[in-house]
Protein backbone atom coordinates (compact mmCIF):
# COMPACT_ATOMS: atom_id res chain seq x y z
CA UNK A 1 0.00 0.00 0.00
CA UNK A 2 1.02 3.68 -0.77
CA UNK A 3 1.88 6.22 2.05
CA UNK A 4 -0.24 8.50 0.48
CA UNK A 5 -3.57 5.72 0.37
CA UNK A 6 -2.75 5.16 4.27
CA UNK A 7 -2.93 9.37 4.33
CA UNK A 8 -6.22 9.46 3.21
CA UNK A 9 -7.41 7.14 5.05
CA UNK A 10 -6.38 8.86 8.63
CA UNK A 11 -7.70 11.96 7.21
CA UNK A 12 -11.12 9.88 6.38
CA UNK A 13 -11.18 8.59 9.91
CA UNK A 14 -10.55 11.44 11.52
CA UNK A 15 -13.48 13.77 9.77
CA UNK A 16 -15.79 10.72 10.08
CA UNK A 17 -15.04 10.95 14.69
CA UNK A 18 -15.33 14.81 14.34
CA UNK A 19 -18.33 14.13 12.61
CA UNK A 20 -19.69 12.20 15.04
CA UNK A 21 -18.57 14.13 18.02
CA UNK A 22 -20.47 17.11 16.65
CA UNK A 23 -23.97 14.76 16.05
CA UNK A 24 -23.38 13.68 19.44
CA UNK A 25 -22.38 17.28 21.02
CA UNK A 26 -25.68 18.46 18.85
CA UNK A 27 -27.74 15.97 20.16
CA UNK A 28 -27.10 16.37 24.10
CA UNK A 29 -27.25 20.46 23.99
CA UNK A 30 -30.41 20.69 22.17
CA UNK A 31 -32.95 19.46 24.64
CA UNK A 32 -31.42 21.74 27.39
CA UNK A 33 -32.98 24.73 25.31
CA UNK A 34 -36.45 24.19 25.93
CA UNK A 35 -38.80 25.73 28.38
CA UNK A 36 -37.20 26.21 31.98
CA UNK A 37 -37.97 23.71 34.19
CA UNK A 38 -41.62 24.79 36.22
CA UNK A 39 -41.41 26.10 39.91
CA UNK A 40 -42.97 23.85 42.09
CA UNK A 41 -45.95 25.11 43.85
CA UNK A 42 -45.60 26.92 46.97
CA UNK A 43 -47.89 24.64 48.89
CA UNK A 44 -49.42 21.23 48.82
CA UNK A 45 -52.82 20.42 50.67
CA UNK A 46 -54.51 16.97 51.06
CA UNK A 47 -57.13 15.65 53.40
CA UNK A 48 -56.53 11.87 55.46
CA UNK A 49 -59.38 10.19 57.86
CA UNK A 50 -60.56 13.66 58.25
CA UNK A 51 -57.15 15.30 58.81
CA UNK A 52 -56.23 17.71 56.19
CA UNK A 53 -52.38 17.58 55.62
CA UNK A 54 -50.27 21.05 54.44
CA UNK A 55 -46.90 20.70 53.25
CA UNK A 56 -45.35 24.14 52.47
CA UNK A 57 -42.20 24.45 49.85
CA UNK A 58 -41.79 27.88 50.40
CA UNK A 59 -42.63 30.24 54.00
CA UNK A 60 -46.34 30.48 54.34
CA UNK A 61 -47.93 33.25 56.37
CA UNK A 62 -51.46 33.68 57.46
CA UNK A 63 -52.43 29.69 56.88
CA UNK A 64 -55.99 29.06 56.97
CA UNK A 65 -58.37 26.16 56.61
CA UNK A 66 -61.68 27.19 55.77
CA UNK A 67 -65.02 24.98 54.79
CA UNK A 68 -67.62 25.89 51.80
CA UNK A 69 -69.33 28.30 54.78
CA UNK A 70 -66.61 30.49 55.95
CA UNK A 71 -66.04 28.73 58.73
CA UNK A 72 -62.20 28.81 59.97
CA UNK A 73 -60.89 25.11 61.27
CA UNK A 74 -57.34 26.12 61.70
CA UNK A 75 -55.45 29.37 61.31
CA UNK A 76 -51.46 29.03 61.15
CA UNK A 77 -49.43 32.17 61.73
CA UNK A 78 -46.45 30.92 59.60
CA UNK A 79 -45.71 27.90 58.00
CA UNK A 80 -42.30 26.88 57.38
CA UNK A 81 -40.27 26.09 53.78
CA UNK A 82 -40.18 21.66 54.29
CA UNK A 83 -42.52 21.85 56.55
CA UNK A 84 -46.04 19.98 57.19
CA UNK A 85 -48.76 21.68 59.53
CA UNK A 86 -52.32 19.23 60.24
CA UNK A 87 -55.38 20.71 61.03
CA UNK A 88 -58.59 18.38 62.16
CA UNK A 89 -61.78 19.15 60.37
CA UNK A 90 -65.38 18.16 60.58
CA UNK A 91 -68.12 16.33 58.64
CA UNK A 92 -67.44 18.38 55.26
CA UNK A 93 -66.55 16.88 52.21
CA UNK A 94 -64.80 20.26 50.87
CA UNK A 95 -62.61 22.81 52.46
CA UNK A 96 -60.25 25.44 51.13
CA UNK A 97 -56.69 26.30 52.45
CA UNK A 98 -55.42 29.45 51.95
CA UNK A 99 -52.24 31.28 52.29
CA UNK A 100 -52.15 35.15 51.46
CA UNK A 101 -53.13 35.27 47.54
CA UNK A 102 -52.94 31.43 47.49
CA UNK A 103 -55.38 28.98 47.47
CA UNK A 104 -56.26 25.07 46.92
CA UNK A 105 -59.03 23.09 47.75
CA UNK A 106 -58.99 19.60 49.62
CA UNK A 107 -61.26 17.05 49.43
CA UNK A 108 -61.85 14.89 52.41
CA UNK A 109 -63.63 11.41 51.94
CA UNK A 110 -65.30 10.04 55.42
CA UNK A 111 -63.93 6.89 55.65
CA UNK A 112 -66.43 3.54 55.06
CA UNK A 113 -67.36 1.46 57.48
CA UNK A 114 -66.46 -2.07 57.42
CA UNK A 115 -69.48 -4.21 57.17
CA UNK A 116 -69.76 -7.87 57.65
CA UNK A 117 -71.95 -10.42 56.61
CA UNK A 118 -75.16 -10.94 59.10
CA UNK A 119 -74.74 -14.34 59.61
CA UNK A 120 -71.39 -13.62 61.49
C-alpha cells in the first residue's frame, strides 16, 4: 500500500469521529434549550381520615383552613419552607386552604365502614 492511500485514510477517519462528536455534542445540547424547568408550587394540601395535611415548599404566612361556609378550622401564623402543619376538620366533604393570595381546595372522603356479613 502507498503512504499517500494510508494518508487518506487517517484523514477519512478522523473527519468521520469529528463528525460524530459534533452529532453527538448536537444531540445532548439541544434538549437543554427548551422551556425552563416549572417552579414547584408553593404549597401542597390533602385531606386523610378527616385530617387535612399542608406541606409548604416555600414560607407560608397567614395559613388558613376554611369549609364551603366560611367557617375557619385552623389558622397558622407561619408555616415553614419543608414543613407539614395538620389541622382536624369536621363532617365536610370540601374545604379550602389558603395562604395570602394562594389557594387550593382539599377534598376529604369520610372513611367507610367495614361491614360484615349478618350471619357472622
Amino acid at each position: 500500500m502507498d503512504l499517500a492511500k494510508i494518508g487518506v485514510l487517517l484523514i477519512g477517519v478522523a473527519l468521520m469521529v469529528l463528525a460524530v462528536t459534533a452529532a453527538l455534542s448536537y444531540l445532548g445540547v439541544r434538549p437543554s434549550s427548551g422551556p425552563p424547568p416549572a417552579t414547584p408550587t408553593p404549597l401542597n394540601a390533602y385531606c386523610v381520615d378527616r385530617v387535612v395535611v399542608i406541606s409548604a415548599h416555600v414560607d407560608l404566612r397567614g395559613v388558613r383552613v376554611v369549609d364551603a361556609d366560611g367557617r375557619v378550622y385552623c389558622a397558622f401564623d407561619r408555616v415553614q419552607a419543608g414543613s407539614d402543619r395538620v389541622c382536624r376538620v369536621g363532617n365536610t366533604t370540601l374545604y379550602l386552604v389558603e395562604a395570602g393570595d394562594i389557594s387550593r381546595a382539599v377534598f376529604c372522603r369520610l372513611p367507610h365502614a367495614i361491614r360484615t356479613p349478618a350471619g357472622d
